[in-house]
Protein backbone atom coordinates (compact mmCIF):
# COMPACT_ATOMS: atom_id res chain seq x y z
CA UNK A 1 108.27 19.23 89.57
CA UNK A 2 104.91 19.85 90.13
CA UNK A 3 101.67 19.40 87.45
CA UNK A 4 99.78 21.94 86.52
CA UNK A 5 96.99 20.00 88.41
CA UNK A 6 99.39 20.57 91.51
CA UNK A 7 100.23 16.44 91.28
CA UNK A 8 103.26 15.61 92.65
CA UNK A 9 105.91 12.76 91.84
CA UNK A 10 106.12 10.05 94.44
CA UNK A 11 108.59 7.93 95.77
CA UNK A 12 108.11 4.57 97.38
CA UNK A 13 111.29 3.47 99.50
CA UNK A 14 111.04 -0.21 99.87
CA UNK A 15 113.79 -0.29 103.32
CA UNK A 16 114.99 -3.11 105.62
CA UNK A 17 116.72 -3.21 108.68
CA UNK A 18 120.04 -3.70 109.05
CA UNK A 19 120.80 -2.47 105.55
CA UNK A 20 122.01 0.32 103.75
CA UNK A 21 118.68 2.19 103.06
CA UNK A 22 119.04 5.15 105.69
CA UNK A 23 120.89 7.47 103.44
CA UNK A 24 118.40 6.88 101.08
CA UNK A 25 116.24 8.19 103.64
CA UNK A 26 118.31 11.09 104.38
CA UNK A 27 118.23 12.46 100.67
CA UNK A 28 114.64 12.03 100.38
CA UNK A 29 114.36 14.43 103.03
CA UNK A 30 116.60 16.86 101.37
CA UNK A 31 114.25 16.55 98.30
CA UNK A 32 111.91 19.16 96.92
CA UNK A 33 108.45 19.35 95.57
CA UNK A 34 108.47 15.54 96.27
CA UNK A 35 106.15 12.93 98.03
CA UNK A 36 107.42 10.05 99.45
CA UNK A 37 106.18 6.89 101.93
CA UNK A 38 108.47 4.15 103.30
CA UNK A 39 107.52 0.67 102.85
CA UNK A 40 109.17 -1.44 105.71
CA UNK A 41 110.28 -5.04 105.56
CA UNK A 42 112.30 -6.64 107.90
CA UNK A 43 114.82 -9.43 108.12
CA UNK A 44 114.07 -13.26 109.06
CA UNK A 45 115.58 -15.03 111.76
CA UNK A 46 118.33 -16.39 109.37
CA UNK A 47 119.21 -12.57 108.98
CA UNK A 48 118.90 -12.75 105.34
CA UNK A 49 115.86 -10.51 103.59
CA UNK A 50 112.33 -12.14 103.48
CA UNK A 51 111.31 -13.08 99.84
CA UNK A 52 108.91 -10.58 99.45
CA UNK A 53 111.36 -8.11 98.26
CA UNK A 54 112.04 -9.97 95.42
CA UNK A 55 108.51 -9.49 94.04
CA UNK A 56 110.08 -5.27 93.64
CA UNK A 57 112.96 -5.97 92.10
CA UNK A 58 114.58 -9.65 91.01
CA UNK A 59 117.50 -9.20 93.00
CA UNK A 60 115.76 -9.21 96.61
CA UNK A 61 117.66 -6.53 97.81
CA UNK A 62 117.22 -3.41 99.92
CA UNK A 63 117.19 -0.14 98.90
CA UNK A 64 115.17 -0.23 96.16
CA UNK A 65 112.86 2.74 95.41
CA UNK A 66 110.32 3.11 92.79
CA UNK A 67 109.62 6.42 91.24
CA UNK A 68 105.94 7.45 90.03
CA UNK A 69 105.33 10.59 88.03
CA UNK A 70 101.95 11.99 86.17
CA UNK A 71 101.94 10.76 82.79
CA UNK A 72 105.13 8.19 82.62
CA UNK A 73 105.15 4.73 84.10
CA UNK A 74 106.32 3.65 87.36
CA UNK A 75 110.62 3.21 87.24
CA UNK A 76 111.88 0.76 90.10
CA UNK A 77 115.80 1.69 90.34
CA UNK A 78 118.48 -0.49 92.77
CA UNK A 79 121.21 0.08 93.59
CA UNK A 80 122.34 3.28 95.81
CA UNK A 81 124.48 5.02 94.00
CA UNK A 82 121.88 5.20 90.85
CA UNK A 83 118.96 5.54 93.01
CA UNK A 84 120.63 8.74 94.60
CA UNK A 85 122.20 10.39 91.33
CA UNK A 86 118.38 10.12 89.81
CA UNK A 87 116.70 11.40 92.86
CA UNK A 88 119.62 14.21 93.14
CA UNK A 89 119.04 15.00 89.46
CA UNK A 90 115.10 15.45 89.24
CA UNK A 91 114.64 16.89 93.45
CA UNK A 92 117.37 17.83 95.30
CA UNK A 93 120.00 19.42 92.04
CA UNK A 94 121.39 21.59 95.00
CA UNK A 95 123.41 19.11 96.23
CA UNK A 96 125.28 18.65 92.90
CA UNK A 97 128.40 20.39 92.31
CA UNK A 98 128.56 22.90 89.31
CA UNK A 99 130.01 20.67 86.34
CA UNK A 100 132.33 22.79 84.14
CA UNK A 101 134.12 25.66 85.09
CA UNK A 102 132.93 28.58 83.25
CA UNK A 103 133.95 29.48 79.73
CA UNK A 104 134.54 25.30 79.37
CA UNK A 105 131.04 24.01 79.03
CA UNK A 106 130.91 20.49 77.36
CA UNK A 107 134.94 20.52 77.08
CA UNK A 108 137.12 17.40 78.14
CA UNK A 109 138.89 18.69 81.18
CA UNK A 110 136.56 21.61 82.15
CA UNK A 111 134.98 20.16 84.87
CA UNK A 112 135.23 21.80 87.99
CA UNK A 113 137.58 19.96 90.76
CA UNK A 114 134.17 20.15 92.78
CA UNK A 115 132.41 17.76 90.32
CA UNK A 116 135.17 15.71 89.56
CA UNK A 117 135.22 14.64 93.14
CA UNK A 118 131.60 14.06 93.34
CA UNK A 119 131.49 11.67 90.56
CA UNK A 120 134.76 10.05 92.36
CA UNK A 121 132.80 9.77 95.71
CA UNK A 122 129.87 8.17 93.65
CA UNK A 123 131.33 5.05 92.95
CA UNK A 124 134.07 5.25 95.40
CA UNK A 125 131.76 4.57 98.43
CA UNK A 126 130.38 1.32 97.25
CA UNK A 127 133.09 0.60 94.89
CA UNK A 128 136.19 0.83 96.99
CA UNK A 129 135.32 1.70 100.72
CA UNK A 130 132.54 -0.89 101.46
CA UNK A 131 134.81 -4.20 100.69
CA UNK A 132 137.06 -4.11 103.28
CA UNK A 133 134.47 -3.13 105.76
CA UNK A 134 132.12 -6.32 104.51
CA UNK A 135 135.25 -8.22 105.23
CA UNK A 136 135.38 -6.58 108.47
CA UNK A 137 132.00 -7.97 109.28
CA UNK A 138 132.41 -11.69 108.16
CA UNK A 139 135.34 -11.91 110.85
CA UNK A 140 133.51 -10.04 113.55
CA UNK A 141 131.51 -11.55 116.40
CA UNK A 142 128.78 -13.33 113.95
CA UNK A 143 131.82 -14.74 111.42
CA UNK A 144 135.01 -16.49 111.46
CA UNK A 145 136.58 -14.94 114.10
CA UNK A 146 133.67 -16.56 116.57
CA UNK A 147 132.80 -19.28 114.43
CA UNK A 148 130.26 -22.32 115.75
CA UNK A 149 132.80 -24.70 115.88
CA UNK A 150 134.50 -27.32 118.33
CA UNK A 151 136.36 -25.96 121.28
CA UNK A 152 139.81 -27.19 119.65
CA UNK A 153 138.81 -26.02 116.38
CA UNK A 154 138.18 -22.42 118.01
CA UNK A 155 141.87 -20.85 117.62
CA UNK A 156 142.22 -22.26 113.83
CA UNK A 157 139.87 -20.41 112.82
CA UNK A 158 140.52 -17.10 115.43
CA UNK A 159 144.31 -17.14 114.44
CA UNK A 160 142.77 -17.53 110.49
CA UNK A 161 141.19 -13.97 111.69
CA UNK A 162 143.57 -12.28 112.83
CA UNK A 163 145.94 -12.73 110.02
CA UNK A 164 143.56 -11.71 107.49
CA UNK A 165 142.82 -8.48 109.71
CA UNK A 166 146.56 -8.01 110.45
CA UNK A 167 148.02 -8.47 106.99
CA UNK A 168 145.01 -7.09 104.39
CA UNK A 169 142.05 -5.71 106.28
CA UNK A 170 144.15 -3.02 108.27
CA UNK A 171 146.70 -2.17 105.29
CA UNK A 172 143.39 -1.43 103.32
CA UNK A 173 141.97 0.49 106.29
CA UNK A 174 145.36 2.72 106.62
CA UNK A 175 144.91 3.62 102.71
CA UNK A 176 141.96 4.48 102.80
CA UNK A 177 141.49 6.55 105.87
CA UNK A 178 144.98 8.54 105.12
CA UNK A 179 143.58 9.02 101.69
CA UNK A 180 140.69 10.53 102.95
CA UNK A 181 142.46 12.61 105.20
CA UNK A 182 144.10 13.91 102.65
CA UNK A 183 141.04 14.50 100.25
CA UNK A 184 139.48 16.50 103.50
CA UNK A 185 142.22 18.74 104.41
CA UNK A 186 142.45 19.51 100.61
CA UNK A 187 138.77 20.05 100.30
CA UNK A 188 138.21 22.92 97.51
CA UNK A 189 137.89 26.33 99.04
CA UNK A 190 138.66 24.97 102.20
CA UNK A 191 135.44 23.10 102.77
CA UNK A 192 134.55 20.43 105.25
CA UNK A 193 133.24 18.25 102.72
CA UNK A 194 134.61 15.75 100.42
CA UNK A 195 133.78 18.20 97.63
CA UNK A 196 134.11 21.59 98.79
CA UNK A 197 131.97 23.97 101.25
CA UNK A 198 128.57 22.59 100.80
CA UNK A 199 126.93 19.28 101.53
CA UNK A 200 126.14 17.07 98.18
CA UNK A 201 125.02 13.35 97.54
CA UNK A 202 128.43 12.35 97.49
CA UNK A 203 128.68 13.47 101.43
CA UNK A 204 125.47 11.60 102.04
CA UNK A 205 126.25 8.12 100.05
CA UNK A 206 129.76 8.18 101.95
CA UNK A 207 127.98 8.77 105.62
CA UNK A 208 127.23 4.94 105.65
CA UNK A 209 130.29 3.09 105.09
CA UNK A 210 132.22 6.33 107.54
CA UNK A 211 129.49 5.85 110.29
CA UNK A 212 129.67 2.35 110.47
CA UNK A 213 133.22 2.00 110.31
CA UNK A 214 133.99 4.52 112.64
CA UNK A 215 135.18 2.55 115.04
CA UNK A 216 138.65 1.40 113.13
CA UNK A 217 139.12 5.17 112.67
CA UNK A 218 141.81 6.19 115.17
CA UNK A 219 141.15 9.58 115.95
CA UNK A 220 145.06 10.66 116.53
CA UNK A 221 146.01 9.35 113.26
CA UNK A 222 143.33 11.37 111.28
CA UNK A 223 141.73 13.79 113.07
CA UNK A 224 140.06 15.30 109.83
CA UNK A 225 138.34 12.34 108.79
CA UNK A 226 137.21 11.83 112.75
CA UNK A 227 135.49 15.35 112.31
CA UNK A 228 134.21 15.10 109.52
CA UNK A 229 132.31 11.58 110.33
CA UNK A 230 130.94 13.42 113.15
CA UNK A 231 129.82 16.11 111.28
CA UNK A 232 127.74 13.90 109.00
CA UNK A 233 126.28 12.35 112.08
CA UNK A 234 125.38 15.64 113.35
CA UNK A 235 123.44 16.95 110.42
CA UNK A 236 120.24 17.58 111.27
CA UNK A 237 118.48 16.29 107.94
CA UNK A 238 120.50 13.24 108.72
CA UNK A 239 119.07 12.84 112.44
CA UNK A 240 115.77 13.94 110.94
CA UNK A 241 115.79 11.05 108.98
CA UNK A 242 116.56 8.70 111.83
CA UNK A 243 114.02 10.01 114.05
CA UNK A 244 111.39 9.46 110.62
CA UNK A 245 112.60 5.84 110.61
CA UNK A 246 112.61 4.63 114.07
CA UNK A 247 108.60 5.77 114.19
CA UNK A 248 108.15 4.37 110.97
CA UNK A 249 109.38 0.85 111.25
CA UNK A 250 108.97 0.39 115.26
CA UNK A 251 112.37 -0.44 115.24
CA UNK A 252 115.71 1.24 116.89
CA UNK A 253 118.12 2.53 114.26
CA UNK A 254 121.42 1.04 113.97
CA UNK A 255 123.99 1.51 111.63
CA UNK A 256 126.02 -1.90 110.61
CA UNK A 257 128.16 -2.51 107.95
């Protein structure tokens, strides 16, 4: 991706603690031919992102990355699943599954299984996964479940919890996880990834809402999806990237929800 003056693109990652941005770490260090510098903001003491943010992009929100290349103006793109399809298309193509099965280029229903799940996984992570997990959070130790309110108040709200986590949240946890399960053990070619034998963005967009939900995941119950969790964890791009963060920012990487 290089000029012929040797100039390379260059990223910006505009990342905040105690959001979502990590992966978007990760896959910049699985790019190619590709500069990049983290620009770090961090959270006020009302938790929420400081105001600056909005002065990237109108919505305020972290990740956002802007993209700068010799000869075309600056792009600013949110959201993660777009931000990681365009950096996976222009840097790091590897981790894209083949589209169309040979012989069935450009054909409706020639896609290979392989790409059919990525493109799944690329809206599936934010799409499906992530809203019972957000739910998760707002009853958790900082929501309803431990609410600031009057002693006799206290189990209203506590027994409100638990009935939303007892009749929704962990229905939508057991669908999801045993569909996963399933999706893993059936992995093409009998890969340990969501899309076959190789790592691919998909793998990397899914490694947020999987490591920070971990802890619903009962091991016994789906082994497979327990493994592969701890494989993404393991990858040593992945800890590369945490390592890259924690000296960047000054700050000790945590993954929540």
């Amino acid at each position: 991706m290089a000029t012929d003056n040797g100039e390379k693109p260059k990223v910006t990652l505009y990342w905040l603690n105690g959001s979502r941005a990590q992966r978007i770490v990760w896959l910049l260090e699985e790019c190619t031919d590709l500069d990049y510098n983290i620009e770090v903001f961090k959270r006020g003491e009302d938790k929420l992102a400081p105001a600056e943010l909005k002065q990237i992009h109108p919505l305020g929100k972290s990740p956002v990355i802007k993209v700068e290349a010799p000869g075309a103006e600056p792009v600013i793109l949110a959201e993660s699943g777009t931000m990681m399809e365009y950096l996976s298309e222009y840097f790091a193509s590897r981790l894209i599954p083949k589209r169309y099965r040979d012989g069935m280029e450009g054909k409706i229903g020639g896609e290979t299984e392989q790409w059919q799940r990525y493109r799944f996984y690329m809206h599936y992570a934010e799409g499906s996964l992530m809203s019972p997990l957000l739910m998760a959070l707002l009853l958790s130790f900082s929501g309803i479940r431990n609410a600031p309110v009057p002693f006799f108040i206290k189990p209203i709200t506590r027994s409100i919890a638990n009935n939303v986590e007892s009749s929704f949240l962990n229905k939508q946890f057991e669908t999801h996880f045993g569909f996963l399960e399933s999706q893993l053990k059936s992995s093409p070619e009998g890969g340990n990834y969501l899309c076959g034998k190789d790592l691919t963005t998909a793998d990397i967009l899914m490694s947020f809402p999987l490591i920070a939900g971990k802890t619903k995941v009962d091991a016994n119950l789906y082994p497979t999806l327990t493994a592969y969790t701890k494989l993404l964890e393991s990858n040593e791009v992945y800890q590369r990237s945490i390592k890259k963060i924690e000296e960047t920012s000054g700050i000790p990487f945590k993954v929540t929800p």
